[in-house]
C-alpha atoms as a PDB file:
ATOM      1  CA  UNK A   1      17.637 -12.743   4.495  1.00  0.00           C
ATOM      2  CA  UNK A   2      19.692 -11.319   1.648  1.00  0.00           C
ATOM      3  CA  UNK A   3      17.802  -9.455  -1.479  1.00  0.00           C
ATOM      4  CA  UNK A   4      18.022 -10.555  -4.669  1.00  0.00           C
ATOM      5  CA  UNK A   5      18.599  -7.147  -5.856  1.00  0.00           C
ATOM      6  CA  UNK A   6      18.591  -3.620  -4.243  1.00  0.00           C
ATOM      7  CA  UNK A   7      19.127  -0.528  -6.459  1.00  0.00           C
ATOM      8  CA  UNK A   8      17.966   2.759  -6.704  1.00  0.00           C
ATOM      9  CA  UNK A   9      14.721   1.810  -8.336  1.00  0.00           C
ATOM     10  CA  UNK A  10      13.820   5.030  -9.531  1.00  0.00           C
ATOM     11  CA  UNK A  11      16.814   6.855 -11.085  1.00  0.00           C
ATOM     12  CA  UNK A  12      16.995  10.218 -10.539  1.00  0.00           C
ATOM     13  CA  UNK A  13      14.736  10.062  -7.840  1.00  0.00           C
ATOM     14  CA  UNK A  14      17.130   9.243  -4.786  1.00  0.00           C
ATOM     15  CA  UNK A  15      14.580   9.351  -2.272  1.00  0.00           C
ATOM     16  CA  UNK A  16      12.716   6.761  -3.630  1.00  0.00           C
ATOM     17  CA  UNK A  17      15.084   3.369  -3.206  1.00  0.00           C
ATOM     18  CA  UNK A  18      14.912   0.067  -1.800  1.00  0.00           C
ATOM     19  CA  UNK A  19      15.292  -3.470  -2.816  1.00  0.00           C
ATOM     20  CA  UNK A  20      13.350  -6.400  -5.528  1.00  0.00           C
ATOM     21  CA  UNK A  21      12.534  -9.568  -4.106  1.00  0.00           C
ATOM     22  CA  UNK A  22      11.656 -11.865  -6.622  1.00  0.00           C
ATOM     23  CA  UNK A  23      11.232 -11.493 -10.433  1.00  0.00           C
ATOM     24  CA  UNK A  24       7.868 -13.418 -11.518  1.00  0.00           C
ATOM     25  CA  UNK A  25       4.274 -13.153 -11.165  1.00  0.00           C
ATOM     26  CA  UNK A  26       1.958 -10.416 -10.132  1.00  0.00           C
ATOM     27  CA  UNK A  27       4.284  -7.135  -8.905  1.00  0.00           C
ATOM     28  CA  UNK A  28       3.569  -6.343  -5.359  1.00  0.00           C
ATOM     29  CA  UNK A  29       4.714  -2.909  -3.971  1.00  0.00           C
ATOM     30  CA  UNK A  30       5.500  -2.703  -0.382  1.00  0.00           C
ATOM     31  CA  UNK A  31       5.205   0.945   0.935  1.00  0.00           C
ATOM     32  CA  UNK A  32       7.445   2.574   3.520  1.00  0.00           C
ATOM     33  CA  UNK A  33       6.638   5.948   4.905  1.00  0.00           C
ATOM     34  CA  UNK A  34       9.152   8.154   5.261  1.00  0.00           C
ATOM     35  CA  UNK A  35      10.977   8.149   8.238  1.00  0.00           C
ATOM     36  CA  UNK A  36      10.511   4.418   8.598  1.00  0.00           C
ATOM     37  CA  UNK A  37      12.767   1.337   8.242  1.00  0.00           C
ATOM     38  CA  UNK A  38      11.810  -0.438   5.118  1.00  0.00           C
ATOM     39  CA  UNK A  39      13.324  -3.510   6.540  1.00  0.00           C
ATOM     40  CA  UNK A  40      10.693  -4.498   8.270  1.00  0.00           C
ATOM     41  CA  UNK A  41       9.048  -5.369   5.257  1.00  0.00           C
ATOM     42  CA  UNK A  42      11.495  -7.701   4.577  1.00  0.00           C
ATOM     43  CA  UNK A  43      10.136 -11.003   5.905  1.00  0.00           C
ATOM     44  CA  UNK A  44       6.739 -10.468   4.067  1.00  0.00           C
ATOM     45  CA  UNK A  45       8.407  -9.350   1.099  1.00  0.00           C
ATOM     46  CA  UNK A  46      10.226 -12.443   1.530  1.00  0.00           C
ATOM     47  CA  UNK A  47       7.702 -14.100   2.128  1.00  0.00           C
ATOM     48  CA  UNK A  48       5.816 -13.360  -1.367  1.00  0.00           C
ATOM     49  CA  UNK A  49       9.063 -13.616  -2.880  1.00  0.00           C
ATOM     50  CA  UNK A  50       7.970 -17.175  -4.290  1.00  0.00           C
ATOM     51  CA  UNK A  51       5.410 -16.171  -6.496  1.00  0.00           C
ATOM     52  CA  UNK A  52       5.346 -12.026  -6.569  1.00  0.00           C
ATOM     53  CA  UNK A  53       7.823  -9.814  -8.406  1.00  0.00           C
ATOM     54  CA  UNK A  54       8.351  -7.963  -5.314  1.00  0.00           C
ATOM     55  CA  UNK A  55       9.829  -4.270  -4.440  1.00  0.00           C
ATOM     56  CA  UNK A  56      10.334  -2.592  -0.928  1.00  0.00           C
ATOM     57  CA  UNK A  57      10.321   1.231  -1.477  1.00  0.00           C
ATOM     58  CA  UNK A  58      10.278   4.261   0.490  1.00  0.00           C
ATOM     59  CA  UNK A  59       8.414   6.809  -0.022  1.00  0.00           C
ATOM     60  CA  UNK A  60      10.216  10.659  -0.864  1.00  0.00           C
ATOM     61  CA  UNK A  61      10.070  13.000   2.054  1.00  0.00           C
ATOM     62  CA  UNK A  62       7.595  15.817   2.575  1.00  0.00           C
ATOM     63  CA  UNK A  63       5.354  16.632  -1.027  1.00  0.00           C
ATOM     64  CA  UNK A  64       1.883  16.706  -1.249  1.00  0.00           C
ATOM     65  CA  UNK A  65       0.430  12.705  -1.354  1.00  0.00           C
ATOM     66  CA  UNK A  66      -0.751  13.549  -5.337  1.00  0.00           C
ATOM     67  CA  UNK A  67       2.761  13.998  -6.151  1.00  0.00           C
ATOM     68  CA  UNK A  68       3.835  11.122  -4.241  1.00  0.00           C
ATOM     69  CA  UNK A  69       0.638   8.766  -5.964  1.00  0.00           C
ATOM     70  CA  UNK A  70       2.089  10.540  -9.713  1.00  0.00           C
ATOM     71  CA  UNK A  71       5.729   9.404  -8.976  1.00  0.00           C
ATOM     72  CA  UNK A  72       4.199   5.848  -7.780  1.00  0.00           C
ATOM     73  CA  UNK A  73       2.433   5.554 -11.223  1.00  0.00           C
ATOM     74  CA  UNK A  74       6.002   6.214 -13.100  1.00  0.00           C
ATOM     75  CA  UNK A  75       7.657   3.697 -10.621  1.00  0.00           C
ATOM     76  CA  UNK A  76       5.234   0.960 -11.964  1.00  0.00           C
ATOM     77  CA  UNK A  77       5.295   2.500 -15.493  1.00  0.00           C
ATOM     78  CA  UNK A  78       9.649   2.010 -15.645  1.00  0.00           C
ATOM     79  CA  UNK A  79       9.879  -1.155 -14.282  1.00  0.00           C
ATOM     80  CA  UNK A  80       7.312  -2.649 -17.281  1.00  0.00           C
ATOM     81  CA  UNK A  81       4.552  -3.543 -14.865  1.00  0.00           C
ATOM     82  CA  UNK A  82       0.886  -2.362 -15.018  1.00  0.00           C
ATOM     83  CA  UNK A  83      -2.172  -3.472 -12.275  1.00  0.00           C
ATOM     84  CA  UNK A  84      -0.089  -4.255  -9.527  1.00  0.00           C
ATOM     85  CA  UNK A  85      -1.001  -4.722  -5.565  1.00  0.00           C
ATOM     86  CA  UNK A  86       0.290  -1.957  -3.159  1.00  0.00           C
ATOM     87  CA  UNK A  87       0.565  -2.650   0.534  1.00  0.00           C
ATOM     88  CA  UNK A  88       1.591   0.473   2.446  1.00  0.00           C
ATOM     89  CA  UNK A  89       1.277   1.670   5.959  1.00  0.00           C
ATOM     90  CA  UNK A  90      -0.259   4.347   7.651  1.00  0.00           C
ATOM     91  CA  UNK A  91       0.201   7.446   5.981  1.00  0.00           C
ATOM     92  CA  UNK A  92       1.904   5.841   2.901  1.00  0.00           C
ATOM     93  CA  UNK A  93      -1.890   3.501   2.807  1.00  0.00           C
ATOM     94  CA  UNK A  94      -3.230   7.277   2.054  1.00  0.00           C
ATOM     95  CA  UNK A  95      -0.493   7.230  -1.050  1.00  0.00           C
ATOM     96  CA  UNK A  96      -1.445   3.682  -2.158  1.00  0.00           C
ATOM     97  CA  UNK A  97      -5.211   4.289  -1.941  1.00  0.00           C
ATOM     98  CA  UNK A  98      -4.794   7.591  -4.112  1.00  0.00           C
ATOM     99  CA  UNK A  99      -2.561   5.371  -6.799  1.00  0.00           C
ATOM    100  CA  UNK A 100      -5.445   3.119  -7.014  1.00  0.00           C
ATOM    101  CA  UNK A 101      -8.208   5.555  -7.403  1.00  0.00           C
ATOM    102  CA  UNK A 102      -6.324   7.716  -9.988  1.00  0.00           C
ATOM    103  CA  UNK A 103      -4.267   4.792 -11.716  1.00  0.00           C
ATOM    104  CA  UNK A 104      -4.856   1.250 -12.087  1.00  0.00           C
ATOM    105  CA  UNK A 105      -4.235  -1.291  -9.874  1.00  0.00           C
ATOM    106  CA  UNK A 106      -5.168  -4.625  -9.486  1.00  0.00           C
ATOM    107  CA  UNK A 107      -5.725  -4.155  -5.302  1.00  0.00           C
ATOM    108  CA  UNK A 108      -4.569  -2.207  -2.365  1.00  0.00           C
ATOM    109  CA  UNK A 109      -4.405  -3.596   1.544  1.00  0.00           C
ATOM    110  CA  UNK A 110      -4.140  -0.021   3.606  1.00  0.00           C
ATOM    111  CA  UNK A 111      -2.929  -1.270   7.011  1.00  0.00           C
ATOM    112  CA  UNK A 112      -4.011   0.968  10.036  1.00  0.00           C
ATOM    113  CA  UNK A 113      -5.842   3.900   7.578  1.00  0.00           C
ATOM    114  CA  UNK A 114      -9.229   4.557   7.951  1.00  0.00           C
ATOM    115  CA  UNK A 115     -10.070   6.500   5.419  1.00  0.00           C
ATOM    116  CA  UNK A 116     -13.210   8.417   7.642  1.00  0.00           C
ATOM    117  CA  UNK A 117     -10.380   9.805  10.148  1.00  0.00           C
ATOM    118  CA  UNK A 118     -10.007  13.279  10.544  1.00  0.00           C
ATOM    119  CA  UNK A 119      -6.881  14.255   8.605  1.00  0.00           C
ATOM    120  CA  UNK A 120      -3.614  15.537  10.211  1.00  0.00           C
ATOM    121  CA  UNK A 121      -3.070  18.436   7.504  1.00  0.00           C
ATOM    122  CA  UNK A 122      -5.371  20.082   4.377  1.00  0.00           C
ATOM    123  CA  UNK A 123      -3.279  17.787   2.017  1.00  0.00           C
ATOM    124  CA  UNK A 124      -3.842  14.511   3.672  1.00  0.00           C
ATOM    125  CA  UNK A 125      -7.947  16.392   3.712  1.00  0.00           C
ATOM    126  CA  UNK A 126      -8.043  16.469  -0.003  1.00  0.00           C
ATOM    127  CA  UNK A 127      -6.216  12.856  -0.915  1.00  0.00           C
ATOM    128  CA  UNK A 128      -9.317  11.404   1.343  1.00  0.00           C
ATOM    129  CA  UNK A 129     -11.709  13.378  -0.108  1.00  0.00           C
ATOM    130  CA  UNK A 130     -10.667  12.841  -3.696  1.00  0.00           C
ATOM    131  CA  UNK A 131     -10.302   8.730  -2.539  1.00  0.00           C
ATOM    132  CA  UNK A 132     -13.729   8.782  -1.393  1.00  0.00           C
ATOM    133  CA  UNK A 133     -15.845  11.183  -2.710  1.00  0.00           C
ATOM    134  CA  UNK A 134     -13.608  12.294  -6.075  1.00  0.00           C
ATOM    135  CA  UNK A 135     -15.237  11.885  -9.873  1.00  0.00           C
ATOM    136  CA  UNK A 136     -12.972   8.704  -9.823  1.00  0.00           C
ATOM    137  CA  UNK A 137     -13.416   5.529  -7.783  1.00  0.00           C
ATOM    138  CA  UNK A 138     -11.283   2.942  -6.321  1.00  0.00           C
ATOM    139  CA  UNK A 139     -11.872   0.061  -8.742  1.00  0.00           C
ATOM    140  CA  UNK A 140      -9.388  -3.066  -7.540  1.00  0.00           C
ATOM    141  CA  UNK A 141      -9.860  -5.310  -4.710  1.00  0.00           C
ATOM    142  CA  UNK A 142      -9.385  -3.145  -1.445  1.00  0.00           C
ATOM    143  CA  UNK A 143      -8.437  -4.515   1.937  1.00  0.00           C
ATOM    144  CA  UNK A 144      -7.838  -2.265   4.990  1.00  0.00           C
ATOM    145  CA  UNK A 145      -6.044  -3.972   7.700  1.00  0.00           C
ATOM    146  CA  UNK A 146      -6.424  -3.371  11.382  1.00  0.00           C
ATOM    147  CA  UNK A 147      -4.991  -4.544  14.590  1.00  0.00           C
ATOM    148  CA  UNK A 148      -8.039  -3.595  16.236  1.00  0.00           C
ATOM    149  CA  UNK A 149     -11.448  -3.027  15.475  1.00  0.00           C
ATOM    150  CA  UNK A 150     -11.662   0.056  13.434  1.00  0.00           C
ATOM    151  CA  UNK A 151     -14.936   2.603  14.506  1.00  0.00           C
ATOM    152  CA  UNK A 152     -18.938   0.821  14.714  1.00  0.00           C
ATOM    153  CA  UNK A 153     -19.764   0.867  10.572  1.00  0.00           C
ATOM    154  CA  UNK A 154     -16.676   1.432   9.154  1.00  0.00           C
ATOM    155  CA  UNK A 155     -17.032  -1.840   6.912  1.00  0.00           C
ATOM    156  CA  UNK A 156     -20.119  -0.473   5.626  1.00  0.00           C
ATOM    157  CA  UNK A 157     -18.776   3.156   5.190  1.00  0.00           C
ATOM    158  CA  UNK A 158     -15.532   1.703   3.323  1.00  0.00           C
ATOM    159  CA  UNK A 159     -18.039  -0.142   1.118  1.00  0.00           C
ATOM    160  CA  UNK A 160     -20.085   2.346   0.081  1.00  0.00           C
ATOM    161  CA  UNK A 161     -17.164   4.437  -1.064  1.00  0.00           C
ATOM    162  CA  UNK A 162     -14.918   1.564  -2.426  1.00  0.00           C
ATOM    163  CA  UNK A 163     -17.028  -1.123  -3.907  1.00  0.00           C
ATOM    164  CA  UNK A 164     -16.240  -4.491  -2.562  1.00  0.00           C
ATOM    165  CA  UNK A 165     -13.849  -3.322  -0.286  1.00  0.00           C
ATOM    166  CA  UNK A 166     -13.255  -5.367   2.806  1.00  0.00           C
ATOM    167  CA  UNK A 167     -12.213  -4.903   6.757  1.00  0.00           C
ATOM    168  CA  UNK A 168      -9.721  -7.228   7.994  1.00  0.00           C
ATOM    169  CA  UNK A 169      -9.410  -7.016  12.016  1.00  0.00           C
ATOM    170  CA  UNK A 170      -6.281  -8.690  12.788  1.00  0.00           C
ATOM    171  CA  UNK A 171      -6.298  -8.593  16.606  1.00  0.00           C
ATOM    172  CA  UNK A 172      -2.894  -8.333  17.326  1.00  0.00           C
ATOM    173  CA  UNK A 173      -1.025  -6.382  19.704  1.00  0.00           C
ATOM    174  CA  UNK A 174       0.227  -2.859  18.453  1.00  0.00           C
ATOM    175  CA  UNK A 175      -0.090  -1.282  15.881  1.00  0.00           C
ATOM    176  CA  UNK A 176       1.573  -3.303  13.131  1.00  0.00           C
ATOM    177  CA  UNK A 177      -0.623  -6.040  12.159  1.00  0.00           C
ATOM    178  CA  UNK A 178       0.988  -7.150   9.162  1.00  0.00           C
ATOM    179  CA  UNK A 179       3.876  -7.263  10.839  1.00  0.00           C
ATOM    180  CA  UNK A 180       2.778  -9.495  14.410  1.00  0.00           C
ATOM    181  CA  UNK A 181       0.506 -11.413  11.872  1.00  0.00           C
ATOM    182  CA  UNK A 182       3.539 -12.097   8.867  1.00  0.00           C
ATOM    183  CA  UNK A 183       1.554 -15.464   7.641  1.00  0.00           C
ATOM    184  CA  UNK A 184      -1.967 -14.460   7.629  1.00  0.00           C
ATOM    185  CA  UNK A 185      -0.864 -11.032   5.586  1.00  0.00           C
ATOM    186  CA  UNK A 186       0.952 -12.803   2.782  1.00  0.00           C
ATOM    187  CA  UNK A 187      -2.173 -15.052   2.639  1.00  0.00           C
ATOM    188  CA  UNK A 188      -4.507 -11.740   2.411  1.00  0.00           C
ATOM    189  CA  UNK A 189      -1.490  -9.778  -0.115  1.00  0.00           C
ATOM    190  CA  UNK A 190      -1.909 -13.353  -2.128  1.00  0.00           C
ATOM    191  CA  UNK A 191      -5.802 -13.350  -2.179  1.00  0.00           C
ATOM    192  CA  UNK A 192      -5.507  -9.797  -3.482  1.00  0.00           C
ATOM    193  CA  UNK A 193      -3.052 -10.545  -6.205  1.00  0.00           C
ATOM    194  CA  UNK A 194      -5.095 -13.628  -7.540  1.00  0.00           C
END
């Protein structure tokens, strides 16, 4: 599947590159941790390509997830697009979700993040906190995808904190859902974007 056009999208910023799918419509943001291949977005990006001006990017090594969220909110600012919906995975979901609550976006699906986990480091402890229980609130549409079954009242947790946010239990095997479950994503990423 060959891009339509791969760049550094966020000159000077090296770090953060990766490839446009599509030109129209609601931008959609696909998230790539560091340390992972962004190609694997490629056949949802593809995918959404149709309707969705679409971008695969990774994410800058190491920095605190504010930083990251900041740099996010001048990707979207240079490439003339405002509200759009950010997908991201894992660790990079913890990026996307702090975009949303401190910039505006029109929805977020956080695949594989609960955001009630016990954090890996203080910084990842203060992006949740601020997410959930910050002066600011997560205002878009909000999915969180899992594979499996995320903890007994979770949904209700995630609502409390996110208004109208939703659980989406996948039941795949793994731990990529989006990616076992290509179809029934783009359908969710679509439902988001509408």
């Amino acid at each position: 599947m060959p891009t339509l056009h791969s760049e550094n999208l966020l000159h000077p910023e090296p770090e953060w590159t990766g490839e446009r799918w599509g030109d129209e419509g609601r931008p959609v943001l696909l998230l790539t941790e560091s340390g992972e291949d962004r190609s694997a977005w490629w056949p949802v990006a593809a995918r959404l390509a149709a309707e969705h001006a679409v971008a695969v990017l990774d994410l800058p090594a190491g920095g605190p997830i504010g930083d990251r969220a900041e740099t996010l909110a001048q990707f979207t600012a240079r490439i003339g697009t405002r509200a759009p919906v950010v997908a991201a995975y894992g660790r990079a979901a913890v990026v996307a979700s702090l975009f949303a609550c401190r910039y505006v976006a029109h929805g977020v699906a956080a695949i594989e993040l609960a955001l009630d986990a016990p954090a890996a480091d203080a910084d990842t402890a203060a992006a949740l906190a601020e997410i959930t229980a910050g002066p600011r609130r997560i205002r878009c549409r909000y999915l969180s995808v899992f594979a499996a079954a995320p903890r007994p009242g979770y949904a209700a947790w995630l609502a409390a904190r996110v208004p109208g946010a939703e659980c989406a239990v996948y039941g795949t095997e793994g731990a990529y859902p989006h990616l076992m479950a290509p179809d029934r994503f783009v359908g969710d990423v679509r439902a988001l974007a509408s």
